[in-house]
Protein backbone atom coordinates (compact mmCIF):
# COMPACT_ATOMS: atom_id res chain seq x y z
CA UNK A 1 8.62 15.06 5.91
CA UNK A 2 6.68 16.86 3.16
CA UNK A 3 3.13 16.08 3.16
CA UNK A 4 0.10 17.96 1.22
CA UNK A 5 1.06 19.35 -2.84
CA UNK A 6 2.88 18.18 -5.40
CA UNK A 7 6.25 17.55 -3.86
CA UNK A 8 4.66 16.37 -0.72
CA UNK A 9 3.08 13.58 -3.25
CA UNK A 10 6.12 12.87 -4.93
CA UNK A 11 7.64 12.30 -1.98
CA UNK A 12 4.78 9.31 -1.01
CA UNK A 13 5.81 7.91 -4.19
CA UNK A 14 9.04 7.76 -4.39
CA UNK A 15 9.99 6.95 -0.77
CA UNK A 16 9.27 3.01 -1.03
CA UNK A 17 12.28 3.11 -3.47
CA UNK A 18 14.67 4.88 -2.77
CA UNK A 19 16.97 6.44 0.18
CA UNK A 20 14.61 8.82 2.39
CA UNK A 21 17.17 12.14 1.97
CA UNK A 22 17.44 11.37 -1.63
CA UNK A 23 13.94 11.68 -2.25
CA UNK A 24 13.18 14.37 -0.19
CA UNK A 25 15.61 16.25 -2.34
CA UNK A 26 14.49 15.00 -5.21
CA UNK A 27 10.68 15.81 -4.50
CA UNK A 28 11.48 19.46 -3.12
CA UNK A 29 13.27 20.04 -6.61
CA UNK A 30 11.40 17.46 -9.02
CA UNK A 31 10.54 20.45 -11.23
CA UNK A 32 14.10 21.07 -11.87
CA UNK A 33 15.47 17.55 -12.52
CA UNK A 34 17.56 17.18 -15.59
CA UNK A 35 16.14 14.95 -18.48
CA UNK A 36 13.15 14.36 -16.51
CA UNK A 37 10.85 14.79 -19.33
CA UNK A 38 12.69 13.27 -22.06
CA UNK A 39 10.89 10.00 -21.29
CA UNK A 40 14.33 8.20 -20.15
CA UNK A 41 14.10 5.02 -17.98
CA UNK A 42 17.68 3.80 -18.14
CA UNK A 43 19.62 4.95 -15.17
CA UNK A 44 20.39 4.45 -11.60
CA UNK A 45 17.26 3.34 -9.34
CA UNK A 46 17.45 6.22 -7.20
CA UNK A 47 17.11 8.67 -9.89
CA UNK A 48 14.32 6.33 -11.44
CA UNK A 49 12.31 5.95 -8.71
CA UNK A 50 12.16 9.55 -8.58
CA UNK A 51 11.45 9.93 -12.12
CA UNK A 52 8.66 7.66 -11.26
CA UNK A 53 7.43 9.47 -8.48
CA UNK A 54 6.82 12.40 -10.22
CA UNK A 55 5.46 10.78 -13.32
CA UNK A 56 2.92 9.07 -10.94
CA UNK A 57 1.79 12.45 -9.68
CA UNK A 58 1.26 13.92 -13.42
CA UNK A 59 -2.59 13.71 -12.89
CA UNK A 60 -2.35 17.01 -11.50
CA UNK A 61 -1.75 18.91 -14.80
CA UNK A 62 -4.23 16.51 -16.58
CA UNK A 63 -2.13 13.86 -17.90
CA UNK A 64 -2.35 9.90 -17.30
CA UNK A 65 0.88 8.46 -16.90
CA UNK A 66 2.12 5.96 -18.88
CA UNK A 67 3.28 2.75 -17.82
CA UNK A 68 5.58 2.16 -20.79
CA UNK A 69 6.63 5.90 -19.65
CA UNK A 70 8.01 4.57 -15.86
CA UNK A 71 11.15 3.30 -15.49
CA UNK A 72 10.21 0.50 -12.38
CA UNK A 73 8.06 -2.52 -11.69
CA UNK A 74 6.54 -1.30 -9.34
CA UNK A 75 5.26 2.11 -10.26
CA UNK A 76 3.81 -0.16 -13.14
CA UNK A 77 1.61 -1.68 -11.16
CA UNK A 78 -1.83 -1.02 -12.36
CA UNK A 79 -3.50 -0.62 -8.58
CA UNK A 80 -0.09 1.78 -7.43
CA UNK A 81 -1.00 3.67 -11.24
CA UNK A 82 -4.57 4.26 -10.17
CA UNK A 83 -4.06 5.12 -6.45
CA UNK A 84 -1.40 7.69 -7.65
CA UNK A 85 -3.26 9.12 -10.54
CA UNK A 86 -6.83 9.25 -7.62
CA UNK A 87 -4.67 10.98 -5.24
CA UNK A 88 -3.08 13.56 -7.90
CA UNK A 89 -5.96 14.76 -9.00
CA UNK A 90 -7.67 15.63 -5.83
C-alpha cells in the first residue's frame, strides 16, 4: 500500500470506490492521467473515483476543490471535502 505524499493520499481517497489494484495504479500515475484536468465527470466510476481522489488531494498546490468539479456523491460530501483538503495541506 502507498502511504505518506501525494499518491499515497490519493490512494486513501480513492480506495473506498473503486477496485484496490486499480487505484493503486491510478494513484502511482495520477499525474499522468489523460483528461484529468479538463474538469470531466462523465465516465466510468473507476476512472471517476480516481479523478476524485486526486481532485480531493489538490490542497497541496493551494487549490480548494470544487464540488461541482468531482464527479461522485461521495467525494461531495462536505465533511469527506474538508478532511481531504486538512490532510492535503499538511
Amino acid at each position: 500500500m502507498l502511504s505518506g505524499d501525494a499518491p499515497g493520499r490519493v490512494y486513501r481517497h480513492a480506495r473506498r470506490g473503486a477496485r484496490s489494484d486499480v487505484v493503486e495504479l491510478f494513484a502511482l500515475l495520477h499525474d499522468r492521467w489523460r483528461h484529468r484536468r479538463d474538469g470531466l465527470i462523465e465516465v466510468e466510476v473507476t476512472v471517476q473515483t480516481g479523478w476524485d481522489a486526486d481532485r480531493l488531494d489538490l490542497g497541496r498546490v493551494g487549490i480548494v476543490p470544487r464540488p461541482d468539479k468531482l464527479c461522485t456523491a461521495q467525494a461531495r460530501d462536505p465533511v469527506l471535502l474538508e478532511r481531504a483538503y486538512r490532510r492535503s495541506v499538511r
